[in-house]
C-alpha atoms as a PDB file:
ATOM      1  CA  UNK A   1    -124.863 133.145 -92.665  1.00  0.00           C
ATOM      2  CA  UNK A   2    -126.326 130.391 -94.696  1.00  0.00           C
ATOM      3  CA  UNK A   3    -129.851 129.824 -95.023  1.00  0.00           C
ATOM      4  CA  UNK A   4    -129.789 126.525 -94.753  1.00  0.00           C
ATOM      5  CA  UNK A   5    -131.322 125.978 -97.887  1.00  0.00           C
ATOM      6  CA  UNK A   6    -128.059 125.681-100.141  1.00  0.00           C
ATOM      7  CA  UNK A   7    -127.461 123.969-103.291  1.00  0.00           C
ATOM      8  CA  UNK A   8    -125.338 120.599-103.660  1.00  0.00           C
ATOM      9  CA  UNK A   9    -124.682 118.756-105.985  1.00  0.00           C
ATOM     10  CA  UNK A  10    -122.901 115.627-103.943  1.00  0.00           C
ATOM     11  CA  UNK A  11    -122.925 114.206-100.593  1.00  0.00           C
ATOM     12  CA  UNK A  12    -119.269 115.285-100.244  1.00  0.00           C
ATOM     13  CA  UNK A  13    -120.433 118.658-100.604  1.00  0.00           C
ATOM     14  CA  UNK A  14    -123.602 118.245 -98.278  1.00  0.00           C
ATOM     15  CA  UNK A  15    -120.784 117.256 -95.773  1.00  0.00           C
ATOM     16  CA  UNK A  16    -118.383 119.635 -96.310  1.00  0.00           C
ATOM     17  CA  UNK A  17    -120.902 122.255 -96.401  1.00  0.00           C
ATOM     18  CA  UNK A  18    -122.535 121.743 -92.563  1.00  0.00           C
ATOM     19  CA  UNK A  19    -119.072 120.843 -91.457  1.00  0.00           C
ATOM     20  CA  UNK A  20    -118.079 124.426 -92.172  1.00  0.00           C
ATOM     21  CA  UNK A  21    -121.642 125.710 -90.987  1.00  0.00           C
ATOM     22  CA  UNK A  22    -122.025 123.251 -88.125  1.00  0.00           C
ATOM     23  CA  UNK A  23    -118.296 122.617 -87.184  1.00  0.00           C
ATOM     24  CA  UNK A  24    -119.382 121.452 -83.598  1.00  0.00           C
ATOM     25  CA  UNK A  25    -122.922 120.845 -83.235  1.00  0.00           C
ATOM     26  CA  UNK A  26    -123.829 117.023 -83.424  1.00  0.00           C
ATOM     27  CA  UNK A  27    -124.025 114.967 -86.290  1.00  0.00           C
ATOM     28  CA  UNK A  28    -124.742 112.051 -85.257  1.00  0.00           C
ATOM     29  CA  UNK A  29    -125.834 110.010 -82.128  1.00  0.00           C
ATOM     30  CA  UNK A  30    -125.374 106.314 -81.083  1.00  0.00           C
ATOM     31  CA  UNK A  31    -127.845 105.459 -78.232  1.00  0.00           C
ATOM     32  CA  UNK A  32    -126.736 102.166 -76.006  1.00  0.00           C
ATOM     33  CA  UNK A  33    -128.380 100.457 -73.725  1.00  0.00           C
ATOM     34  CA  UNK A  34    -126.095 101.657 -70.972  1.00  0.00           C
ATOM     35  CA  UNK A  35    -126.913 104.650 -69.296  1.00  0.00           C
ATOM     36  CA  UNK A  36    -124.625 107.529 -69.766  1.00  0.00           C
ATOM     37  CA  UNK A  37    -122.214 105.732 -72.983  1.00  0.00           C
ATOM     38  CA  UNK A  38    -123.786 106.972 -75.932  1.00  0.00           C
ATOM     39  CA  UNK A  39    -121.967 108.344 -78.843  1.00  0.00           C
ATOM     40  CA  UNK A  40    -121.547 111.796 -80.420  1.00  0.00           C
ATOM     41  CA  UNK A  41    -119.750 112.855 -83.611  1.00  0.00           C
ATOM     42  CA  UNK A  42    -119.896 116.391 -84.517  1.00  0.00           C
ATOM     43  CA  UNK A  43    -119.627 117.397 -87.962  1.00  0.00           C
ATOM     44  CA  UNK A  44    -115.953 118.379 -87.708  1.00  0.00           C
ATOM     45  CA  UNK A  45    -115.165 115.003 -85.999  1.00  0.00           C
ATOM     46  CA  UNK A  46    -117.050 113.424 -88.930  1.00  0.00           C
ATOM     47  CA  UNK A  47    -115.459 115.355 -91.903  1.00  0.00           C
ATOM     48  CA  UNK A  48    -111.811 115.019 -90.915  1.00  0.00           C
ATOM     49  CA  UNK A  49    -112.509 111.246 -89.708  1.00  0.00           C
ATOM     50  CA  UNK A  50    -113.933 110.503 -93.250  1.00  0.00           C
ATOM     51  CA  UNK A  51    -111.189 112.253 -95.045  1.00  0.00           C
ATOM     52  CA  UNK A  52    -108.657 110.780 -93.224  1.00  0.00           C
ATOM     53  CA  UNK A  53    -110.104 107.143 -94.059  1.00  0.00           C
ATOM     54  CA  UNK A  54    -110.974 108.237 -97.329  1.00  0.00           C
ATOM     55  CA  UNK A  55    -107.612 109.477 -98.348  1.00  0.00           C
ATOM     56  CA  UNK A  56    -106.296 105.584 -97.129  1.00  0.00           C
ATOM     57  CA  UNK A  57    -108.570 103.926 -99.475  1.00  0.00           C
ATOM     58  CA  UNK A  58    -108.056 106.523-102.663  1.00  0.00           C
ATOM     59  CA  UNK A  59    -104.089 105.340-102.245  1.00  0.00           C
ATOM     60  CA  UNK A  60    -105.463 101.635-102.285  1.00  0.00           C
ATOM     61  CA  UNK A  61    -108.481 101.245-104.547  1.00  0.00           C
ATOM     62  CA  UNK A  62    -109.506 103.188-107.433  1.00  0.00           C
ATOM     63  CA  UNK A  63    -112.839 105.326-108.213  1.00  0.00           C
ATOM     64  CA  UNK A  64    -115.864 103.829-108.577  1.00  0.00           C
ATOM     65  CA  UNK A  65    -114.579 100.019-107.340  1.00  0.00           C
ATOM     66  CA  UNK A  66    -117.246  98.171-105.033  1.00  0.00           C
ATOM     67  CA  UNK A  67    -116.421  98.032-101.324  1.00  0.00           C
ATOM     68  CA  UNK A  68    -118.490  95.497 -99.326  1.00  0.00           C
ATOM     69  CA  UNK A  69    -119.034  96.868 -95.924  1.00  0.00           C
ATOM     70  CA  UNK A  70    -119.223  94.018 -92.640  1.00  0.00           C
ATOM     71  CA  UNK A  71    -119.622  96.545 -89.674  1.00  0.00           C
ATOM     72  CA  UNK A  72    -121.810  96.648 -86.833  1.00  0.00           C
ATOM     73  CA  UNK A  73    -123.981 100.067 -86.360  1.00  0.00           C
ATOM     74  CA  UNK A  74    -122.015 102.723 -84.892  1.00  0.00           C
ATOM     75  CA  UNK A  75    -119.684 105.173 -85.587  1.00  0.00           C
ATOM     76  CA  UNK A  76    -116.863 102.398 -87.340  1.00  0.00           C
ATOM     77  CA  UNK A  77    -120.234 102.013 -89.981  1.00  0.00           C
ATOM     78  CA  UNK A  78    -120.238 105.997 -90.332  1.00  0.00           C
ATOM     79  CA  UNK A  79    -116.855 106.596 -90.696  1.00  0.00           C
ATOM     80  CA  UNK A  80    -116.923 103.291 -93.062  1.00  0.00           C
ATOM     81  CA  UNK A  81    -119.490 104.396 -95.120  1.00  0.00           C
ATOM     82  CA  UNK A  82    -118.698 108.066 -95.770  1.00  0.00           C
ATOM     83  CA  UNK A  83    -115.156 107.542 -96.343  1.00  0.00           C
ATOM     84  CA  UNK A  84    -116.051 105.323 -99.115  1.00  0.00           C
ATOM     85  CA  UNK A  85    -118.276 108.495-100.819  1.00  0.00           C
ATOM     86  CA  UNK A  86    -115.284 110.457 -99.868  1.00  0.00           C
ATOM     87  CA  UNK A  87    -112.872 108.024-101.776  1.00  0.00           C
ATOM     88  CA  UNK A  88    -115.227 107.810-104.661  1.00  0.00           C
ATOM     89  CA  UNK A  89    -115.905 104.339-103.875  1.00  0.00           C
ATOM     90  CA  UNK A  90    -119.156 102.325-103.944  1.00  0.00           C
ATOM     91  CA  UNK A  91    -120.095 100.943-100.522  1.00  0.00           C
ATOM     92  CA  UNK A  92    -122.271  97.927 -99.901  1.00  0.00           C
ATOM     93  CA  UNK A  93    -123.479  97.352 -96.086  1.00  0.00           C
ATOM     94  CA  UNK A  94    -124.775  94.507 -95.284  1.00  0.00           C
ATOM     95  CA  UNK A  95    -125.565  92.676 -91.610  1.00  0.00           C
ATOM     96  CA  UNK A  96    -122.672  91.463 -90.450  1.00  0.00           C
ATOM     97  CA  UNK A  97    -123.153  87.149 -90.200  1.00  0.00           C
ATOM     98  CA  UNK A  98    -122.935  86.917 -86.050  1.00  0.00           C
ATOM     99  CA  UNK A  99    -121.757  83.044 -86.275  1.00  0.00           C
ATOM    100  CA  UNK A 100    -121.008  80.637 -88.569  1.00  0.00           C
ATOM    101  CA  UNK A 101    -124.518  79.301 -88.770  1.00  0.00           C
ATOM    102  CA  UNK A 102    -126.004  82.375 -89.566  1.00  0.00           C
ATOM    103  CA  UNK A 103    -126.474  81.078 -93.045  1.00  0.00           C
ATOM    104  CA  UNK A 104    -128.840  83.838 -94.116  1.00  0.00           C
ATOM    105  CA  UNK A 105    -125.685  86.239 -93.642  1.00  0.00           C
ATOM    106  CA  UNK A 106    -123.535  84.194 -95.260  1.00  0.00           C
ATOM    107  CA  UNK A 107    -125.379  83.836 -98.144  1.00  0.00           C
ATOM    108  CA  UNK A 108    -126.016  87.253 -98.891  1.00  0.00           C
ATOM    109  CA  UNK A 109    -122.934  88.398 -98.611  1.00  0.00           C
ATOM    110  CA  UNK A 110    -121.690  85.407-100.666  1.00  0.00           C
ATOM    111  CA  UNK A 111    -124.297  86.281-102.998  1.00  0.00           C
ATOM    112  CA  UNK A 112    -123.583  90.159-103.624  1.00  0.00           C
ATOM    113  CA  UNK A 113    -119.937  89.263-103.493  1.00  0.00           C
ATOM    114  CA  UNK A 114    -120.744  87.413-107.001  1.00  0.00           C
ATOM    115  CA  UNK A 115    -123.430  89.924-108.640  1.00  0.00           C
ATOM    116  CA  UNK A 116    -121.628  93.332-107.608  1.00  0.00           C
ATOM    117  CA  UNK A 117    -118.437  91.630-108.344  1.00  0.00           C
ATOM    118  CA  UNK A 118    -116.388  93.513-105.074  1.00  0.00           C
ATOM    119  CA  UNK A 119    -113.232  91.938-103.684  1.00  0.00           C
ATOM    120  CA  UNK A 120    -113.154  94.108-100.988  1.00  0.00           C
ATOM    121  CA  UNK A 121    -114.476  94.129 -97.442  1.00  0.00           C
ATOM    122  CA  UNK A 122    -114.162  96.775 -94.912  1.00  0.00           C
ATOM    123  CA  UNK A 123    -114.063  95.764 -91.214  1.00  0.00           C
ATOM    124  CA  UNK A 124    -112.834  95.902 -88.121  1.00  0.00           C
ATOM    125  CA  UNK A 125    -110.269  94.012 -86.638  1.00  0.00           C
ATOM    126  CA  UNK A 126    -112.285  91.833 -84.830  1.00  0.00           C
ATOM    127  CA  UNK A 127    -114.705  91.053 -87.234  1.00  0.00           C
ATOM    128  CA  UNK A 128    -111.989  90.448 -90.110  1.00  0.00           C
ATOM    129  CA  UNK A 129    -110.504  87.694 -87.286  1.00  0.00           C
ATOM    130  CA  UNK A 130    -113.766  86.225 -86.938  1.00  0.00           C
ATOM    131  CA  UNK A 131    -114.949  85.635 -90.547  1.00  0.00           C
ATOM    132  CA  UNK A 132    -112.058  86.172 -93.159  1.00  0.00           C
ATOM    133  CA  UNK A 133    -111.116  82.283 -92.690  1.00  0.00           C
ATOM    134  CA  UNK A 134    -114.744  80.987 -92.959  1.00  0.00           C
ATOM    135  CA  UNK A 135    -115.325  82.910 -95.562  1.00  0.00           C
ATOM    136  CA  UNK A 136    -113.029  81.652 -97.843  1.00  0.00           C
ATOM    137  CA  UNK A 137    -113.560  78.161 -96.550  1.00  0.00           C
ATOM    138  CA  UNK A 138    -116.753  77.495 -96.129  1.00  0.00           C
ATOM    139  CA  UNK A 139    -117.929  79.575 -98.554  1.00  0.00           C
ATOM    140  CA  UNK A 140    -116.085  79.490-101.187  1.00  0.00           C
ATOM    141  CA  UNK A 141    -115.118  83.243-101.581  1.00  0.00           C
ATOM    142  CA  UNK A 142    -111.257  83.119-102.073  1.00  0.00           C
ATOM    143  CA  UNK A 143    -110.842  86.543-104.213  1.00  0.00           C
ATOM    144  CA  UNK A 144    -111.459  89.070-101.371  1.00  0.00           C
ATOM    145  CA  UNK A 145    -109.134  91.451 -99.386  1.00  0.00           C
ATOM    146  CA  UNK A 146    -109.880  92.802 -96.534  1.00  0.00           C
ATOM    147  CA  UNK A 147    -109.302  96.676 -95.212  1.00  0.00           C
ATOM    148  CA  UNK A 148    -109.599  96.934 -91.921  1.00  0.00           C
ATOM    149  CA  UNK A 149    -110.749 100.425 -89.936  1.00  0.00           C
ATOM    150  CA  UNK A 150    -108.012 100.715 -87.401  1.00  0.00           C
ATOM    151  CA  UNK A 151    -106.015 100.211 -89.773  1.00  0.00           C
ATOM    152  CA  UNK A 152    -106.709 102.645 -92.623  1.00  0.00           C
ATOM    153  CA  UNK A 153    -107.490 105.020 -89.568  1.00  0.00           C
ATOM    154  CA  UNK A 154    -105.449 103.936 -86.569  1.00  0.00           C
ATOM    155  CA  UNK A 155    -105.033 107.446 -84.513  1.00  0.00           C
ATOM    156  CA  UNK A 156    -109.179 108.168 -84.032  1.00  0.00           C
ATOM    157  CA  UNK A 157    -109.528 107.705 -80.675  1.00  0.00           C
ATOM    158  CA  UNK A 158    -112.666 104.872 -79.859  1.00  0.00           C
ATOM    159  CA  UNK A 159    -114.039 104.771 -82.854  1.00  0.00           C
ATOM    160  CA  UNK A 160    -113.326 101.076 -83.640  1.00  0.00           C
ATOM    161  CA  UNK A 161    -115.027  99.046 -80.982  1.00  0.00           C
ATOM    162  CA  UNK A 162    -114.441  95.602 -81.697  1.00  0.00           C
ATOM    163  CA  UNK A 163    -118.504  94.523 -81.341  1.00  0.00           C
END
């Protein structure tokens, strides 16, 4: 049994490596404010989820391109976020602009759009509805495409809720 004091020498191999030792134990947990709906993902649950995503995005973008990541916290943002280190992609969270007015949002996600270069964002549905259109028009950030969660990964069951 492992000591839990291995050697890695990536992230993927952190993950791999306490989804083999840990297969069910808990991961990670998503409190709400409502009793009795919080969220678990095991380490099994989060290794196949993230190389199921991650597989999706190596057959779309290449190694090492910047992925811009508009997600609320929860397990979508996991999932997001370690199937991009799966893929061998660069992900970029940043707080998802709640309204149009939220100008603060907008302009930091216009802004690292420009520096880092990305033209991609990963989202959910809902969120990709909400802000694709205002994006491009009211802020002047034509060249992006968006990926969206359900569906790169349309067969994990509730992990896209559309907050």
């Amino acid at each position: 049994m492992p000591d839990g004091h291995e050697s890695f020498s990536t992230l993927v191999d952190v993950l791999d490596g306490r989804s083999s030792q840990y297969a069910a134990k808990t991961a990670f947990t998503f409190v709400t404010s409502r009793a009795n709906e919080d969220t678990h993902i095991s380490y099994n649950e989060l290794h196949d989820a993230n190389r199921a995503i991650g597989a999706s995005l190596q057959q779309t973008l290449p190694p090492g391109t910047c992925v811009v990541l508009l997600l609320p916290t929860g397990p979508a943002f996991i999932h997001a976020f370690f199937a991009c280190i799966y893929a061998g992609l660069l992900p970029v969270p940043l707080p998802v602009p709640r309204h149009r007015g939220d100008r603060r949002a907008w302009y930091r996600l216009q802004g690292v759009l420009e520096t880092t270069g990305a033209q991609w964002i990963l989202s959910n549905q809902h969120r990709r509805d909400l802000l694709a259109a205002d994006l491009q028009k009211q802020h002047g950030v034509g060249k992006t495409t968006w990926l969206v969660m359900e569906e790169l990964a349309p067969l994990l069951p509730g992990a896209w809720p559309a907050n």
